[in-house]
N, C-alpha and C. Protein backbone atom coordinates (compact mmCIF):
# COMPACT_ATOMS: atom_id res chain seq x y z
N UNK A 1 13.76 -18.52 -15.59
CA UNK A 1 14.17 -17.20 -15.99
C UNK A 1 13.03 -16.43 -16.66
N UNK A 2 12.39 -17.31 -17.59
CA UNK A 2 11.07 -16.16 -18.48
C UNK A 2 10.03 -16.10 -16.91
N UNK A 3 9.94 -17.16 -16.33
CA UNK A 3 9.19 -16.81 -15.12
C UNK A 3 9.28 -15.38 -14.53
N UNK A 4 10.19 -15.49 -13.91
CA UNK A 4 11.11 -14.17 -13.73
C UNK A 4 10.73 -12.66 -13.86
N UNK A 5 11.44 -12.86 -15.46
CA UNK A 5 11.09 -11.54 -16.06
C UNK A 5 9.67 -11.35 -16.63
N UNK A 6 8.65 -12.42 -16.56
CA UNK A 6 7.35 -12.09 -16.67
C UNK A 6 6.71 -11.38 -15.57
N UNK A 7 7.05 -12.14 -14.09
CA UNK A 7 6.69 -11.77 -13.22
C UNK A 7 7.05 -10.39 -13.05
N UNK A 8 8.62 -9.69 -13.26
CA UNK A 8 8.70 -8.45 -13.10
C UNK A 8 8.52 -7.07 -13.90
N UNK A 9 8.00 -7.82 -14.96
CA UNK A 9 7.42 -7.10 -15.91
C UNK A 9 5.83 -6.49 -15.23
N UNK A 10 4.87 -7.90 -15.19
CA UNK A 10 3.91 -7.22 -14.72
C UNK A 10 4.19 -6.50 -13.54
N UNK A 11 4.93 -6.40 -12.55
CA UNK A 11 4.93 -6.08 -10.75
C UNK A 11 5.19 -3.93 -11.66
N UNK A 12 6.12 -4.04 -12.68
CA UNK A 12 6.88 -2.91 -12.96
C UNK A 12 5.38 -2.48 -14.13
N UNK A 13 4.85 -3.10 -14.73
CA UNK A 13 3.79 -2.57 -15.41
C UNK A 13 2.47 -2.09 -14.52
N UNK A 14 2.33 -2.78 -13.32
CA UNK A 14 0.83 -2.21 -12.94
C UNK A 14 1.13 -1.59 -11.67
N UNK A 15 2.75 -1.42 -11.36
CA UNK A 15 3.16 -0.35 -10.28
C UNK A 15 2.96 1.51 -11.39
N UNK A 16 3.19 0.94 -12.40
CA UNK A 16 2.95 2.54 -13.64
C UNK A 16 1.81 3.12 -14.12
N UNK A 17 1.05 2.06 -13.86
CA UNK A 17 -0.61 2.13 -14.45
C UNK A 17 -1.21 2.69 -13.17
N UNK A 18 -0.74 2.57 -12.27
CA UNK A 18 -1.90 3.33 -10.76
C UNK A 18 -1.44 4.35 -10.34
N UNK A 19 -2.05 5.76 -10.86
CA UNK A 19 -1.60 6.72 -10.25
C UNK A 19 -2.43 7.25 -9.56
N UNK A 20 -2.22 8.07 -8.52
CA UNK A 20 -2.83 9.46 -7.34
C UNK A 20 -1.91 10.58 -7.83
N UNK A 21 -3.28 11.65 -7.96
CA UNK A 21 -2.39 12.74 -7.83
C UNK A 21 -2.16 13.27 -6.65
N UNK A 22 -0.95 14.31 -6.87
CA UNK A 22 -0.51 14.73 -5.69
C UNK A 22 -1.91 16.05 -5.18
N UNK A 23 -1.86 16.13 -3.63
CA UNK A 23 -2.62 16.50 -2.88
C UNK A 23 -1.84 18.20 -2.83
N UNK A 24 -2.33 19.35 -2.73
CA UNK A 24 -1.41 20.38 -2.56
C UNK A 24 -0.68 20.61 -1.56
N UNK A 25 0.38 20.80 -1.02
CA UNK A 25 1.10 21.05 -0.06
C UNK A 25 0.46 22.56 0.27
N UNK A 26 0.48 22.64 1.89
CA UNK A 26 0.18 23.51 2.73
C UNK A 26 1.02 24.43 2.23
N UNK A 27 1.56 25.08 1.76
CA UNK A 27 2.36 26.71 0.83
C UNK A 27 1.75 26.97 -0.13
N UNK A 28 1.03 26.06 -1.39
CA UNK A 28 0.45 26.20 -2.38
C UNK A 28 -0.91 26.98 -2.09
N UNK A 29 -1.63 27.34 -2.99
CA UNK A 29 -3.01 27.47 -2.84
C UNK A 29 -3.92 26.36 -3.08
N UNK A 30 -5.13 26.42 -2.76
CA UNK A 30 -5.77 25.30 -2.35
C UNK A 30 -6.34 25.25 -3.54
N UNK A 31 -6.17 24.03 -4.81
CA UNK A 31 -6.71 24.03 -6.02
C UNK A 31 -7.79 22.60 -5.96
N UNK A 32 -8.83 22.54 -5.84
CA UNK A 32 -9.79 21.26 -5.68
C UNK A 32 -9.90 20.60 -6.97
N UNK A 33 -9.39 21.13 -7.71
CA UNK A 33 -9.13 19.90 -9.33
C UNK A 33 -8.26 18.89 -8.84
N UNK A 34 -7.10 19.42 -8.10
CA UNK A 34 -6.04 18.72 -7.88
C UNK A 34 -6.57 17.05 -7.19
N UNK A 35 -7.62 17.58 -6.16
CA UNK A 35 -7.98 16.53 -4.92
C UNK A 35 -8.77 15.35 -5.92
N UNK A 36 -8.70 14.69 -6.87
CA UNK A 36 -9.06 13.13 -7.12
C UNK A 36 -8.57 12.31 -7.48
N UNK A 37 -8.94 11.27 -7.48
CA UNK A 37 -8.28 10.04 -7.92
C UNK A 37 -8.15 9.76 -9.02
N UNK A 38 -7.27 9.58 -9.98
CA UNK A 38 -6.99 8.96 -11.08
C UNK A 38 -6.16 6.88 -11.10
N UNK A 39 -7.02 6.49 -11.55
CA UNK A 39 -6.80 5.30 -11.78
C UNK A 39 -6.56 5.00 -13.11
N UNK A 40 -5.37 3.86 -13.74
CA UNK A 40 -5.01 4.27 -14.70
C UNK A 40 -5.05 5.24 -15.70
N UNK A 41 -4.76 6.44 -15.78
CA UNK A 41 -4.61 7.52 -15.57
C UNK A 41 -6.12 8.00 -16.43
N UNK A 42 -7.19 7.64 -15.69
CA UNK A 42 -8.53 8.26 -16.31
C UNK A 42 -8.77 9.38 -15.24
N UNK A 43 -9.13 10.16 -15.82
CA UNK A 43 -9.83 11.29 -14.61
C UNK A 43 -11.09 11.18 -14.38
N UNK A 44 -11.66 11.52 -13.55
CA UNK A 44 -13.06 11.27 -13.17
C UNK A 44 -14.28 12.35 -14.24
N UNK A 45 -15.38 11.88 -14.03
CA UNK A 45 -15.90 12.82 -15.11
C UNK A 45 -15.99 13.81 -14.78
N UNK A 46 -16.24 14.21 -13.44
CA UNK A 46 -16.35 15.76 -12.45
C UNK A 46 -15.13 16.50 -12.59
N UNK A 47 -13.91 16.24 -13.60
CA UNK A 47 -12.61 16.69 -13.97
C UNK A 47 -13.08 18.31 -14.19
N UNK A 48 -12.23 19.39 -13.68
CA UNK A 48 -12.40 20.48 -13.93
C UNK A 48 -13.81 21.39 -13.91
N UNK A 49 -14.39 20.21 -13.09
CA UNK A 49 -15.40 21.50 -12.46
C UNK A 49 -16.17 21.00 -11.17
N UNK A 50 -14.93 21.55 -10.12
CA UNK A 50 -15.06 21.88 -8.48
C UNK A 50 -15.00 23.22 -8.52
N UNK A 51 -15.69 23.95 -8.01
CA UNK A 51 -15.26 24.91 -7.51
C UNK A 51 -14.81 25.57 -6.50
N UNK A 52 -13.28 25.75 -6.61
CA UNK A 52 -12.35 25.83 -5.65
C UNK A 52 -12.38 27.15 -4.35
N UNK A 53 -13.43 28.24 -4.94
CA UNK A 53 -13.92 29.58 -4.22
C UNK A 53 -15.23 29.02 -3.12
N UNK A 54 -15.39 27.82 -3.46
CA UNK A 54 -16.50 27.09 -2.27
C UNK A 54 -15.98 26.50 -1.31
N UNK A 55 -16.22 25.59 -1.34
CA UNK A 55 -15.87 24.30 -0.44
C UNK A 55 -15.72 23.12 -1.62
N UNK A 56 -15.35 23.27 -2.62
CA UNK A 56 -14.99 21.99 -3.22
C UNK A 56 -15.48 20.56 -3.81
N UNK A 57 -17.28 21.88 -3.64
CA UNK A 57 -17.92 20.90 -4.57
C UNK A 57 -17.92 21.50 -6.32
N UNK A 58 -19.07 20.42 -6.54
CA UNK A 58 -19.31 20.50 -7.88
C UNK A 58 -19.95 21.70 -8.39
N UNK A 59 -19.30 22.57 -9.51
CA UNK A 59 -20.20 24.19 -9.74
C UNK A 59 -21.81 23.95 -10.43
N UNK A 60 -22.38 24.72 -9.71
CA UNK A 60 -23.86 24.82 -10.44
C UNK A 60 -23.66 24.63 -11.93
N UNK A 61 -24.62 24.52 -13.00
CA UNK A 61 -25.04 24.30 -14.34
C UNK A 61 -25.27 25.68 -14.15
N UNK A 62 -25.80 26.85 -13.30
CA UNK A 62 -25.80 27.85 -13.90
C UNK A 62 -27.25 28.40 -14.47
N UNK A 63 -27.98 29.41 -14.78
CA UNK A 63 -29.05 29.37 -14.79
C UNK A 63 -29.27 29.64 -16.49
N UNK A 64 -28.41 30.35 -17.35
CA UNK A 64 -28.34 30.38 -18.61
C UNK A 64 -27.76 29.51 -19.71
N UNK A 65 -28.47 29.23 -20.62
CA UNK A 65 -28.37 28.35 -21.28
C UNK A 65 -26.69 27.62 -22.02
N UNK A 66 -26.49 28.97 -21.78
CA UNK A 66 -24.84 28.80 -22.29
C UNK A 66 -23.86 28.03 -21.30
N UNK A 67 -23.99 29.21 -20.21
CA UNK A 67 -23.62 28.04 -18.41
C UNK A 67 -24.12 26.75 -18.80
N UNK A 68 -25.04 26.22 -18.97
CA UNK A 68 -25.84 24.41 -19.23
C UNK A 68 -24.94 24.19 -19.81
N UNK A 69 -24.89 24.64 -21.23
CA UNK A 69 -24.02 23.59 -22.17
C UNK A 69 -23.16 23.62 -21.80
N UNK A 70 -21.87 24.87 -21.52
CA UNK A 70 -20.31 24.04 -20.89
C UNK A 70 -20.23 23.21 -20.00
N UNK A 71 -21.35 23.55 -19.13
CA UNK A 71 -21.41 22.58 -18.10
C UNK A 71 -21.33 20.60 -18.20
N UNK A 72 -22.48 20.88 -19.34
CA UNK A 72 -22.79 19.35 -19.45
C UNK A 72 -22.26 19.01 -20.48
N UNK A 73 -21.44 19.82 -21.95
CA UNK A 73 -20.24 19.85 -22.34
C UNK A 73 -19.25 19.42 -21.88
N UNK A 74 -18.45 19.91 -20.84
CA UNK A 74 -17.19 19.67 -20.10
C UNK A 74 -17.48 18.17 -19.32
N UNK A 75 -19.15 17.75 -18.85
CA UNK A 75 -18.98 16.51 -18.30
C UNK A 75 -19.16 15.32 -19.64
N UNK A 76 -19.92 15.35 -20.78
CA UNK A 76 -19.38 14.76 -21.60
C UNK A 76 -18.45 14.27 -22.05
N UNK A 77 -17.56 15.84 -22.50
CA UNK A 77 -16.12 15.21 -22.81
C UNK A 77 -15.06 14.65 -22.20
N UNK A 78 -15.64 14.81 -20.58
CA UNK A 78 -14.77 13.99 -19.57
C UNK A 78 -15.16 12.35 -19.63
N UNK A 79 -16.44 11.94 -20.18
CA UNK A 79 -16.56 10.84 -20.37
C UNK A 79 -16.27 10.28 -21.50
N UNK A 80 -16.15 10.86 -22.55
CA UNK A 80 -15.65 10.39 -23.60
C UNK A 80 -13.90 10.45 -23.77
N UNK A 81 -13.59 10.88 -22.98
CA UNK A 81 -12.08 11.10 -22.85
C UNK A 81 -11.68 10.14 -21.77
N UNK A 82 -12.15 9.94 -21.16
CA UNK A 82 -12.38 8.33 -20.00
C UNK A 82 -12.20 7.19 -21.01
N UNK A 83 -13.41 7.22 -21.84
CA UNK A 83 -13.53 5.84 -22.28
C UNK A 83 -12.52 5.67 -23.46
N UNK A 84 -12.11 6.73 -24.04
CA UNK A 84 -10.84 6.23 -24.86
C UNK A 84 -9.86 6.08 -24.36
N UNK A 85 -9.66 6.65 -23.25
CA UNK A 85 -7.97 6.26 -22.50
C UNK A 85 -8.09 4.89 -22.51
N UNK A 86 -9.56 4.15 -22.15
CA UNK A 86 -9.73 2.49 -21.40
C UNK A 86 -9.14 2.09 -22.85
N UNK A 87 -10.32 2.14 -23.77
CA UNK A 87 -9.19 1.86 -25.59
C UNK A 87 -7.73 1.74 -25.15
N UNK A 88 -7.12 2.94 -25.09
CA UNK A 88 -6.01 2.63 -24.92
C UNK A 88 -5.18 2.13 -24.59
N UNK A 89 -5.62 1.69 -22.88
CA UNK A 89 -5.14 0.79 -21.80
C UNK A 89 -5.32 -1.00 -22.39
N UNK A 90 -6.39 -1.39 -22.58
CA UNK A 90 -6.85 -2.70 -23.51
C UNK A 90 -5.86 -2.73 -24.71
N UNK A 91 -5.51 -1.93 -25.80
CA UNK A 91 -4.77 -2.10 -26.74
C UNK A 91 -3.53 -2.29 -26.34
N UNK A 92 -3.11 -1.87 -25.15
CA UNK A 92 -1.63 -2.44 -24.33
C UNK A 92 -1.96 -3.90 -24.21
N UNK A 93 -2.92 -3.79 -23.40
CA UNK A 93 -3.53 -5.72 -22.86
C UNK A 93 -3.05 -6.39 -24.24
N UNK A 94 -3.87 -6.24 -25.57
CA UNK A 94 -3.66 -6.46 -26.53
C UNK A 94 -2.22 -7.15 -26.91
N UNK A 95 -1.44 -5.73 -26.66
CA UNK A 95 -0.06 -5.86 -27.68
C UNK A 95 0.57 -6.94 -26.72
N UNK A 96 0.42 -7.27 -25.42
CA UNK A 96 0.80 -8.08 -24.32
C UNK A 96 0.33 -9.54 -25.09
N UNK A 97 -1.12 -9.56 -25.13
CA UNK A 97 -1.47 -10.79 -25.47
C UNK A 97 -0.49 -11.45 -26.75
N UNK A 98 -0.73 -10.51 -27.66
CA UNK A 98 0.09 -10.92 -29.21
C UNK A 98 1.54 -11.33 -28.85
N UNK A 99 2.08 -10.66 -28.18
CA UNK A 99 3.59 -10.95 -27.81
C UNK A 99 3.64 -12.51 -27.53
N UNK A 100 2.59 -12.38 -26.27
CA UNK A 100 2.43 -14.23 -25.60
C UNK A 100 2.23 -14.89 -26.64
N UNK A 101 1.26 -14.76 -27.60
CA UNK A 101 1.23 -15.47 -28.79
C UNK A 101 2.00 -15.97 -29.93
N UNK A 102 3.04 -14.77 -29.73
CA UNK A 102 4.04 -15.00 -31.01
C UNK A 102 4.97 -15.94 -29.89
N UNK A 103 5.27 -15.69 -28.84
CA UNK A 103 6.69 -16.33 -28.00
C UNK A 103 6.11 -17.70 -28.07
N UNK A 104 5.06 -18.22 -27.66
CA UNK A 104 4.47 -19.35 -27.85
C UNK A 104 4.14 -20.22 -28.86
N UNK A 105 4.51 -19.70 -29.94
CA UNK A 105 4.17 -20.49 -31.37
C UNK A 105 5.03 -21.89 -31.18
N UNK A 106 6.19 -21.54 -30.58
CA UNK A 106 6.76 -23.20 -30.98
C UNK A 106 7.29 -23.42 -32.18
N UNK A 107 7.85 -22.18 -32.99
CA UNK A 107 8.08 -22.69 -34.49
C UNK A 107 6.79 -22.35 -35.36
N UNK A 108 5.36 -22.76 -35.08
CA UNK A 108 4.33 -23.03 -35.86
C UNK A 108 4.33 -21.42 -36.77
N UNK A 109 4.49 -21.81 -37.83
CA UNK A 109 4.63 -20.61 -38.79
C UNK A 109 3.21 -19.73 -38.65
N UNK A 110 2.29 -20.69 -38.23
CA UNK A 110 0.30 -19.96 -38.33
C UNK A 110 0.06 -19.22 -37.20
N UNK A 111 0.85 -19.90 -36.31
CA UNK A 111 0.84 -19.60 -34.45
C UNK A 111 1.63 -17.93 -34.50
N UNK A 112 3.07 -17.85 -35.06
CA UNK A 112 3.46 -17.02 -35.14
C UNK A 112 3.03 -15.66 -35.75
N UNK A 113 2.54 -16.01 -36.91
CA UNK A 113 1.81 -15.19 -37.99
C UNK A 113 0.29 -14.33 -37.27
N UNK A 114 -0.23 -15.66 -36.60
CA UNK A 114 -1.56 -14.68 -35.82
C UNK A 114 -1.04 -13.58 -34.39
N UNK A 115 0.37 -14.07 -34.06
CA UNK A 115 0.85 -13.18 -32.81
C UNK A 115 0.86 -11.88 -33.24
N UNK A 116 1.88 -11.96 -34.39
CA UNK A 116 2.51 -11.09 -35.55
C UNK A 116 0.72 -10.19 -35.80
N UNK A 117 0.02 -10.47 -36.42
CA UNK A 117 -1.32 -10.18 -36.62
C UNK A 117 -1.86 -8.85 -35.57
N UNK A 118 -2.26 -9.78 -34.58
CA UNK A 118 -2.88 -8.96 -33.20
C UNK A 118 -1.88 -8.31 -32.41
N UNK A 119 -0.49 -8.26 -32.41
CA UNK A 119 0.60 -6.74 -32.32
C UNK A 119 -0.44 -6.18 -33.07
N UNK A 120 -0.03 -6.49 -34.36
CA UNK A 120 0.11 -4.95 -35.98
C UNK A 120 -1.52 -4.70 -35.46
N UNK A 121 -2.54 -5.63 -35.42
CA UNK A 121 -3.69 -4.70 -34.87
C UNK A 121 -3.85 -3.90 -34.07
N UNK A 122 -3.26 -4.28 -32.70
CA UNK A 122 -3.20 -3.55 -31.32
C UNK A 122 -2.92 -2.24 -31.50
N UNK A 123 -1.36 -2.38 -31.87
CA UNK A 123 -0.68 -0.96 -32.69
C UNK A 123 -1.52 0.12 -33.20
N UNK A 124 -2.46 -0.40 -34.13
CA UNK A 124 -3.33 0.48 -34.85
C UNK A 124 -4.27 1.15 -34.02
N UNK A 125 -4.80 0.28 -33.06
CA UNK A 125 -5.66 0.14 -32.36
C UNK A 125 -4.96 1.45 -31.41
N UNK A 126 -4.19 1.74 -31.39
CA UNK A 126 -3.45 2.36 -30.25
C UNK A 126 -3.27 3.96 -30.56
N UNK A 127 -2.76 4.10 -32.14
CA UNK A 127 -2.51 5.31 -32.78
C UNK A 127 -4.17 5.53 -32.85
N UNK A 128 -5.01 4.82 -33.04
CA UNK A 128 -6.54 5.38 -33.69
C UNK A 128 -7.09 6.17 -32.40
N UNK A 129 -6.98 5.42 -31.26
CA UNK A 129 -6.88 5.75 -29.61
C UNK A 129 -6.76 6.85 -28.91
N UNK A 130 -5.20 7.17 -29.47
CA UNK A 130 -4.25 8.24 -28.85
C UNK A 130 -4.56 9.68 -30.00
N UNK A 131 -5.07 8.98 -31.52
CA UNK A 131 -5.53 10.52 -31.93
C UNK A 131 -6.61 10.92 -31.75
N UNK A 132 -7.29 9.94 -31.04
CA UNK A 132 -8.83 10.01 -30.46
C UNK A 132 -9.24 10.97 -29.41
N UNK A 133 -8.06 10.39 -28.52
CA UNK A 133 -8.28 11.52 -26.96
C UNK A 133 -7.69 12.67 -27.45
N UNK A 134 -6.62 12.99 -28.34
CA UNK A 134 -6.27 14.35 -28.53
C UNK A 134 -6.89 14.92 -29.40
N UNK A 135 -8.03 14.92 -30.15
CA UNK A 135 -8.92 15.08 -31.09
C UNK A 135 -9.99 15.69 -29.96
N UNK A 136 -10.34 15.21 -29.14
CA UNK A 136 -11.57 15.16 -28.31
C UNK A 136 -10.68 16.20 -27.18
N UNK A 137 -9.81 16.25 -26.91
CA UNK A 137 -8.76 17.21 -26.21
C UNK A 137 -9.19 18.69 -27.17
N UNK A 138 -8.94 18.61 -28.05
CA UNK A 138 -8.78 19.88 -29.48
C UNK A 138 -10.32 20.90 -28.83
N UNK A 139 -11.28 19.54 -29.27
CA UNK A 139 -12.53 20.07 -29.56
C UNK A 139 -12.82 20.87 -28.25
N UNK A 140 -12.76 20.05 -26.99
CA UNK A 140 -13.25 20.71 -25.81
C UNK A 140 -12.70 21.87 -25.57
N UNK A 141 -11.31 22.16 -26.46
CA UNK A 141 -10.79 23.72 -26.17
C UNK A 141 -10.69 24.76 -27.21
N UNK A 142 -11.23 24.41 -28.08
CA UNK A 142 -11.92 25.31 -29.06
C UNK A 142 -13.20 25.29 -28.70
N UNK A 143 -14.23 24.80 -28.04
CA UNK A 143 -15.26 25.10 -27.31
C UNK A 143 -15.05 25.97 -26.29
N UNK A 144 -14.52 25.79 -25.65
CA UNK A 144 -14.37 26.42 -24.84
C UNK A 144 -14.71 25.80 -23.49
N UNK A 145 -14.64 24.51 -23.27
CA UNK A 145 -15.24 23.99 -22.29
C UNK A 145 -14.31 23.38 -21.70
């Protein structure tokens, strides 16, 4: 039975973690942000700047200094907004592991106590994470980028 519901836990956990976005349907207008792949739900660093009045590549940097910085602004914070989602995703791994740890103690009061432990870390680990990307969310739009 724990077989079971382990097994359908993960099948139902990493069927949620892989997403595609949707592609535009032929009625819509043709938006080229829309067209990439997101894997556990990171966006690529080229996030929000295709330009969709081309052909759907990547927009020039632009020849003024201001153009540069949003430019390489907006690809920054796409990487730093990448790598905390991964934080995030790992601090799940985390709270997974601790669980296994506490179910597995066997009674052992030390066994239990370190499960108990690495949850309450994960947890933390998770809120520090999630005010991380929306912090770094804030900044890039009071920049303006």
């Amino acid at each position: 039975m724990k077989k079971a519901l382990s097994t359908l836990l993960l099948v139902m956990s990493s069927a949620t973690l892989i997403t595609v976005s949707a592609v535009p349907t032929a009625m819509a207008a043709p938006d080229c942000n829309d067209k990439y792949f997101t894997i556990l739900g990171i966006n690529p660093w080229y996030y929000k700047l295709l330009d969709s009045k081309k052909d759907c590549t990547i927009k020039s940097p632009g020849d003024t200094p201001e153009k540069q910085r949003k430019f390489f602004g907006r690809v920054i914070l796409n990487v730093i907004d990448a790598m905390l989602r991964l934080v995030a995703i790992l601090t799940i791994g985390f709270v997974i592991f601790g669980g296994f740890k506490y179910m597995t103690s066997a009674g052992s009061p030390d066994a239990a106590a370190k499960g108990r432990k690495t949850i309450t870390n994960a947890l933390i680990g998770m809120v520090i994470a999630t005010a991380s990307v929306a912090l770094v969310n804030f900044i890039g739009g009071a920049l303006g980028l």
